[in-house]
C-alpha atoms as a PDB file:
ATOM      1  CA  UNK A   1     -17.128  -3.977  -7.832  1.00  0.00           C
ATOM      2  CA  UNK A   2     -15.721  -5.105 -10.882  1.00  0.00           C
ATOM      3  CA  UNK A   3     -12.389  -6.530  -9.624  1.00  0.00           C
ATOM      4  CA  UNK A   4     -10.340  -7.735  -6.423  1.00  0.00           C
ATOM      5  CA  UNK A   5      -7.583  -9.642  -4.786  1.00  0.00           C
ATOM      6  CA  UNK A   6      -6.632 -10.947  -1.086  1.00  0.00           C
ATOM      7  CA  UNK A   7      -2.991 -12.331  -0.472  1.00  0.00           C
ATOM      8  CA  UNK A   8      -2.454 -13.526   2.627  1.00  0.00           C
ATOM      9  CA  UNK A   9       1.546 -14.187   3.583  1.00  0.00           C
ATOM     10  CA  UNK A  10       3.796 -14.355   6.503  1.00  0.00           C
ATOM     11  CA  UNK A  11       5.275 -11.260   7.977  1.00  0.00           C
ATOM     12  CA  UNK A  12       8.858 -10.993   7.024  1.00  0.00           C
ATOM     13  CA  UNK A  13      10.589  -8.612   5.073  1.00  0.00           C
ATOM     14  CA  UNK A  14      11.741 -10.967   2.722  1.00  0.00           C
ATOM     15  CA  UNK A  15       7.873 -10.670   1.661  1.00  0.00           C
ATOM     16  CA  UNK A  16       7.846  -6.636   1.484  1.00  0.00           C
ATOM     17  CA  UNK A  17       9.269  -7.266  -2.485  1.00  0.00           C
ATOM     18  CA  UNK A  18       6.355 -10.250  -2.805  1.00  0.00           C
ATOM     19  CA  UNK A  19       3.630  -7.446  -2.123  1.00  0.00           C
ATOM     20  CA  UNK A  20       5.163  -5.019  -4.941  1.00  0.00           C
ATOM     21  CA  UNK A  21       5.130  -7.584  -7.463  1.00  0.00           C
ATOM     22  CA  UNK A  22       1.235  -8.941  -6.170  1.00  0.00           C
ATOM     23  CA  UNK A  23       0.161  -5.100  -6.106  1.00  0.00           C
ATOM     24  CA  UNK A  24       2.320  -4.231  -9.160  1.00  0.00           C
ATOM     25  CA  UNK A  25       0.356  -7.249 -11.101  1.00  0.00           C
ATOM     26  CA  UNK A  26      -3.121  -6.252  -9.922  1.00  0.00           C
ATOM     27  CA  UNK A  27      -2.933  -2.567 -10.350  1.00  0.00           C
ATOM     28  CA  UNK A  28      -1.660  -3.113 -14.172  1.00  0.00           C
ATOM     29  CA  UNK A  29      -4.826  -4.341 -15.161  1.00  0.00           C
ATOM     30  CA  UNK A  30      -6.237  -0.362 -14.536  1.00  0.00           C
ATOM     31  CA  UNK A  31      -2.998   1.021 -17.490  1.00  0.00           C
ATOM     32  CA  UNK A  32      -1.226   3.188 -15.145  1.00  0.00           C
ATOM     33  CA  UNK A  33       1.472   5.508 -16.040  1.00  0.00           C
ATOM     34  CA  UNK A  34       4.954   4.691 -14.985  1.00  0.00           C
ATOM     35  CA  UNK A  35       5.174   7.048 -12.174  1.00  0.00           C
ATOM     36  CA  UNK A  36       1.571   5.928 -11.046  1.00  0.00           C
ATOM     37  CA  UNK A  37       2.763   2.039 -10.857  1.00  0.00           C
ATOM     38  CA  UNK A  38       6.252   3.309  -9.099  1.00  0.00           C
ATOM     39  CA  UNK A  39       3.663   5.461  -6.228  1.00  0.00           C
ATOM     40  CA  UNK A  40       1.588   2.474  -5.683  1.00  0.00           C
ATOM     41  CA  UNK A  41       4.554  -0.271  -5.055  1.00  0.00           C
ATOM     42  CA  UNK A  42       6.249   2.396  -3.336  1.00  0.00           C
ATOM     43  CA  UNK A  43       3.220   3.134  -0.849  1.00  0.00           C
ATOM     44  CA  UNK A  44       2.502  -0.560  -0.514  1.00  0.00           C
ATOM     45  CA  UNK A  45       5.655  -1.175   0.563  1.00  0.00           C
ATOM     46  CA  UNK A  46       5.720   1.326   3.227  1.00  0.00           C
ATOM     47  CA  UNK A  47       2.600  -0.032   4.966  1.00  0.00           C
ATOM     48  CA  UNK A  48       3.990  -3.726   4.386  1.00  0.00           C
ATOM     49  CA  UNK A  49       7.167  -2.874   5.893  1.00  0.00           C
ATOM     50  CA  UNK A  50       5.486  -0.931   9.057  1.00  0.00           C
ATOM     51  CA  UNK A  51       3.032  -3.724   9.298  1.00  0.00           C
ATOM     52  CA  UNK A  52       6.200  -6.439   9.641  1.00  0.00           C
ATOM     53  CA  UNK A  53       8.500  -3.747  11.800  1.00  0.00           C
ATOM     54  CA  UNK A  54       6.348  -2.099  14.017  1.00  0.00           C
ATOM     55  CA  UNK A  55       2.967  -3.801  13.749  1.00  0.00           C
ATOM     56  CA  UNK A  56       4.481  -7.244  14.532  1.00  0.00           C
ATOM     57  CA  UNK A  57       8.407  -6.015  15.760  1.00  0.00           C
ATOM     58  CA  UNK A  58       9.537  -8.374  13.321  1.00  0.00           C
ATOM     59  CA  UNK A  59       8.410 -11.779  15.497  1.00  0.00           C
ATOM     60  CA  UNK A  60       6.339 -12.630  12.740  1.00  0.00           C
ATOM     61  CA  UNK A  61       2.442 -13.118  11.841  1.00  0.00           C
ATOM     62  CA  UNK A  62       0.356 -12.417   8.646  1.00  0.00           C
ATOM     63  CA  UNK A  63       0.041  -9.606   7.016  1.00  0.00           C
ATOM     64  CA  UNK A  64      -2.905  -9.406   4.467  1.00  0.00           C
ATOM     65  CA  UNK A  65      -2.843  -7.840   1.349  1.00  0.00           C
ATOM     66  CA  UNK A  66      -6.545  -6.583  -0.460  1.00  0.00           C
ATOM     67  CA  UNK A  67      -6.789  -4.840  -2.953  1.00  0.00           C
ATOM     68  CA  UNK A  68      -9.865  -3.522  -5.116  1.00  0.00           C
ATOM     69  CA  UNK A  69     -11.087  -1.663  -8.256  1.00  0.00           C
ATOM     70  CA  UNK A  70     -15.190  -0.745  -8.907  1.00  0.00           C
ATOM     71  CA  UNK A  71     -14.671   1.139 -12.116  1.00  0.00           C
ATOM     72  CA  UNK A  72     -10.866   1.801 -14.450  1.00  0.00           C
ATOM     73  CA  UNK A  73     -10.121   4.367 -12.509  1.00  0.00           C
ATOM     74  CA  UNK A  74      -9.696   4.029  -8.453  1.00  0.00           C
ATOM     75  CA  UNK A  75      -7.690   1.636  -7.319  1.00  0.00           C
ATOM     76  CA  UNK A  76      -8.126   0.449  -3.254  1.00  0.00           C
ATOM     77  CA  UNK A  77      -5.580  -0.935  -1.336  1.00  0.00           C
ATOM     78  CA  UNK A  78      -5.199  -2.324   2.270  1.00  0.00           C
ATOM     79  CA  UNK A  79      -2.844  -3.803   4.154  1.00  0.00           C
ATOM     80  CA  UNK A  80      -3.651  -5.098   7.337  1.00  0.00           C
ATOM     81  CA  UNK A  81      -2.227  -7.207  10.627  1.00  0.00           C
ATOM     82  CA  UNK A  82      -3.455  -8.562  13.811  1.00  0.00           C
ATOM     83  CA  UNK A  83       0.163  -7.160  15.780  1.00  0.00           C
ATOM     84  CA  UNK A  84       0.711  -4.696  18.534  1.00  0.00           C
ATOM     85  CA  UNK A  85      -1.889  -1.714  17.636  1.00  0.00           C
ATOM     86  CA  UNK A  86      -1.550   1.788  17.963  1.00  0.00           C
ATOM     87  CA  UNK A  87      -3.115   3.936  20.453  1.00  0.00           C
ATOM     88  CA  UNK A  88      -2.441   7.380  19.287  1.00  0.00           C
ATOM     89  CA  UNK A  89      -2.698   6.802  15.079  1.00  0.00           C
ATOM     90  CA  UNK A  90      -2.584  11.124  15.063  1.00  0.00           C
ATOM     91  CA  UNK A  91       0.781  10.835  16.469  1.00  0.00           C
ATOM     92  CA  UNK A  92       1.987   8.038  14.328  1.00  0.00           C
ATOM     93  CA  UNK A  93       1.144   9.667  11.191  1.00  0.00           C
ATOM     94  CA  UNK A  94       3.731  12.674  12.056  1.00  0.00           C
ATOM     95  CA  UNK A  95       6.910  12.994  10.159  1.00  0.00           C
ATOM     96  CA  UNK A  96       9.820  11.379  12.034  1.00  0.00           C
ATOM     97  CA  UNK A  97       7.795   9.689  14.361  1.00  0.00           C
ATOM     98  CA  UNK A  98       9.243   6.274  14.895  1.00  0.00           C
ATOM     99  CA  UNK A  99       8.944   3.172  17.964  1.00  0.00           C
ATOM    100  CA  UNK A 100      11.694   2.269  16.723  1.00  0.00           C
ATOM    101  CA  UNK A 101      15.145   3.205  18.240  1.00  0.00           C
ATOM    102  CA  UNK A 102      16.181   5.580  15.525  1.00  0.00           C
ATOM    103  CA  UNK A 103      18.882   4.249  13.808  1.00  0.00           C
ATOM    104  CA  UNK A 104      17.266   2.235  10.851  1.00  0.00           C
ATOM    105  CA  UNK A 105      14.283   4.102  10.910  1.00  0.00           C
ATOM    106  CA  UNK A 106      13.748   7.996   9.741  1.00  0.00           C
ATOM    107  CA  UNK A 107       9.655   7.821  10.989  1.00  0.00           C
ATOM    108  CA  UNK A 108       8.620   8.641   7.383  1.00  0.00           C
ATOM    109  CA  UNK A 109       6.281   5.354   6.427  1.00  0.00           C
ATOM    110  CA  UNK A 110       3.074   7.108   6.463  1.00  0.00           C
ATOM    111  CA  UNK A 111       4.177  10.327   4.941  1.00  0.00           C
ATOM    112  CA  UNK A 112       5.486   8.566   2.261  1.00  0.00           C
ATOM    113  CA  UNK A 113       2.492   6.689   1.909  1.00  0.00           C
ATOM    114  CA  UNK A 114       0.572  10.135   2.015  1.00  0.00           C
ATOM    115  CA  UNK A 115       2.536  11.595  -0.454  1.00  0.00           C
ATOM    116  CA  UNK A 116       2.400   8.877  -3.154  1.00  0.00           C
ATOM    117  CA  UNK A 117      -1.376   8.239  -2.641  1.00  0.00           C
ATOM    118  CA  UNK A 118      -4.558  10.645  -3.289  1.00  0.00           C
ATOM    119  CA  UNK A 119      -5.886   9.554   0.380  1.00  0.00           C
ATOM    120  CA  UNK A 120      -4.546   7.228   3.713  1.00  0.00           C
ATOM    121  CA  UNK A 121      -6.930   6.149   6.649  1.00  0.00           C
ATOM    122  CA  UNK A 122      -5.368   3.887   9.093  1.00  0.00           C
ATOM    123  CA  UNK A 123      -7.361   2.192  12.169  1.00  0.00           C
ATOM    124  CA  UNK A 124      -5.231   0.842  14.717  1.00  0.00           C
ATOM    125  CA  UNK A 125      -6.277  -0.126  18.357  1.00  0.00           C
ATOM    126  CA  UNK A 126      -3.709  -1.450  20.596  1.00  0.00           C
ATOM    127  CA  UNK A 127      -3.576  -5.594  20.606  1.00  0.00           C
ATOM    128  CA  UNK A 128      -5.329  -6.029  17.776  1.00  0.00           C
ATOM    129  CA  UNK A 129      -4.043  -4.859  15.019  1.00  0.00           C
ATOM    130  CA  UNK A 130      -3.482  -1.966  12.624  1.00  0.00           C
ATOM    131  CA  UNK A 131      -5.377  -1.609   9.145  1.00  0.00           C
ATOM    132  CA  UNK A 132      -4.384   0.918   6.267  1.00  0.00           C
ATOM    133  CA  UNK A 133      -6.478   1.605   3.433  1.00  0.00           C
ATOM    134  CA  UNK A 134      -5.036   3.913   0.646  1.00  0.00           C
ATOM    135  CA  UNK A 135      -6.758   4.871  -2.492  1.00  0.00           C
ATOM    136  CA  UNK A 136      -5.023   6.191  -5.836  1.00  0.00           C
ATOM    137  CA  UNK A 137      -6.524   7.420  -8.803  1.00  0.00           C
ATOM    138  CA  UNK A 138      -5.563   6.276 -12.077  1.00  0.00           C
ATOM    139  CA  UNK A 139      -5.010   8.489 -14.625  1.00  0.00           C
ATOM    140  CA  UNK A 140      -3.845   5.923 -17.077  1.00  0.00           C
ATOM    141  CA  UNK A 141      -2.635   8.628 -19.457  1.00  0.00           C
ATOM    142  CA  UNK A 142      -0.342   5.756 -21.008  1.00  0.00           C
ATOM    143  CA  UNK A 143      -2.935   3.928 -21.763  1.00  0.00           C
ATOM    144  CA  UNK A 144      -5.655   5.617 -22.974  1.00  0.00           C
ATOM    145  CA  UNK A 145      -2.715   7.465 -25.689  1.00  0.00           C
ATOM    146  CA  UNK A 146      -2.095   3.767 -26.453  1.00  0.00           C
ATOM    147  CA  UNK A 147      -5.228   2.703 -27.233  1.00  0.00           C
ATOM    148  CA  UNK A 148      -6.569   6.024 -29.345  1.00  0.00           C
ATOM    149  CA  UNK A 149      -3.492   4.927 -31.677  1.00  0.00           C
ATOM    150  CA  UNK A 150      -4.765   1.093 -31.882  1.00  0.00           C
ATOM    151  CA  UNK A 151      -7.652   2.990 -32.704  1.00  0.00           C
ATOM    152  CA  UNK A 152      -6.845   5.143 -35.319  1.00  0.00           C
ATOM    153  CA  UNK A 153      -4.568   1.862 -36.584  1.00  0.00           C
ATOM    154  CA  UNK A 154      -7.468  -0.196 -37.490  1.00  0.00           C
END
């Protein structure tokens, strides 16, 4: 493994903007593009906000934040909390499925996390918790155009 992090911090969504900038300030270390950065903050902040809303129904806990890189080009995150569970993950991981009542929520979290990352697996088991681990490839186009230039500088 050549690099990692762990935040720990408390489950409110005031904190859902923390874990953007945290993941935002790891994952730049692997030269994303643009859009790649914008997919991982996005998809972090999906399974932040379902581990504060319907992991812990917003009464509060830790969520934990790990994150993980073994060579410059796949980049690991989890997010995890010790709230309510899920017994049926299959059925949670539908589009539109929500426990909540419907009005603030459209049921799209995981899709959304699907659809920004290159893979989601999420272990829940109700009372103890719910972890999701999504992994993202790093083309770091940007970056690698950036440094054949510093190359061809010097």
């Amino acid at each position: 493994m050549q690099n990692q992090m762990e935040v720990i911090f408390s489950a409110c969504p005031q904190n859902e903007s923390f874990a953007r900038v945290v993941i935002a300030a790891f994952a730049v270390q692997l030269n994303p593009t643009l859009p790649e950065m914008a997919d991982i903050k996005t998809a972090v902040s999906e399974a932040v906000t379902n581990a504060i809303v319907h992991g812990y129904e917003n009464k509060g806990g830790l969520v934990r934040l790990k994150a993980e890189y073994c060579d410059r080009r796949m980049l690991t995150v989890t997010v995890q909390d010790d709230g309510c569970g899920m017994e049926d993950v299959e059925t949670a991981m539908q589009p539109f499925y929500s426990t909540g009542d419907g009005a603030e929520r459209s049921g799209m979290g995981f899709c959304v996390m699907q659809t920004f990352m290159d893979a989601v697996d999420v272990v829940s088991k109700p009372g103890e918790g719910t972890t999701v681990t999504m992994r993202k490839y790093i083309t770091g186009e940007v970056g690698l155009h950036r440094e054949r230039m510093l190359d061809e500088i010097s």
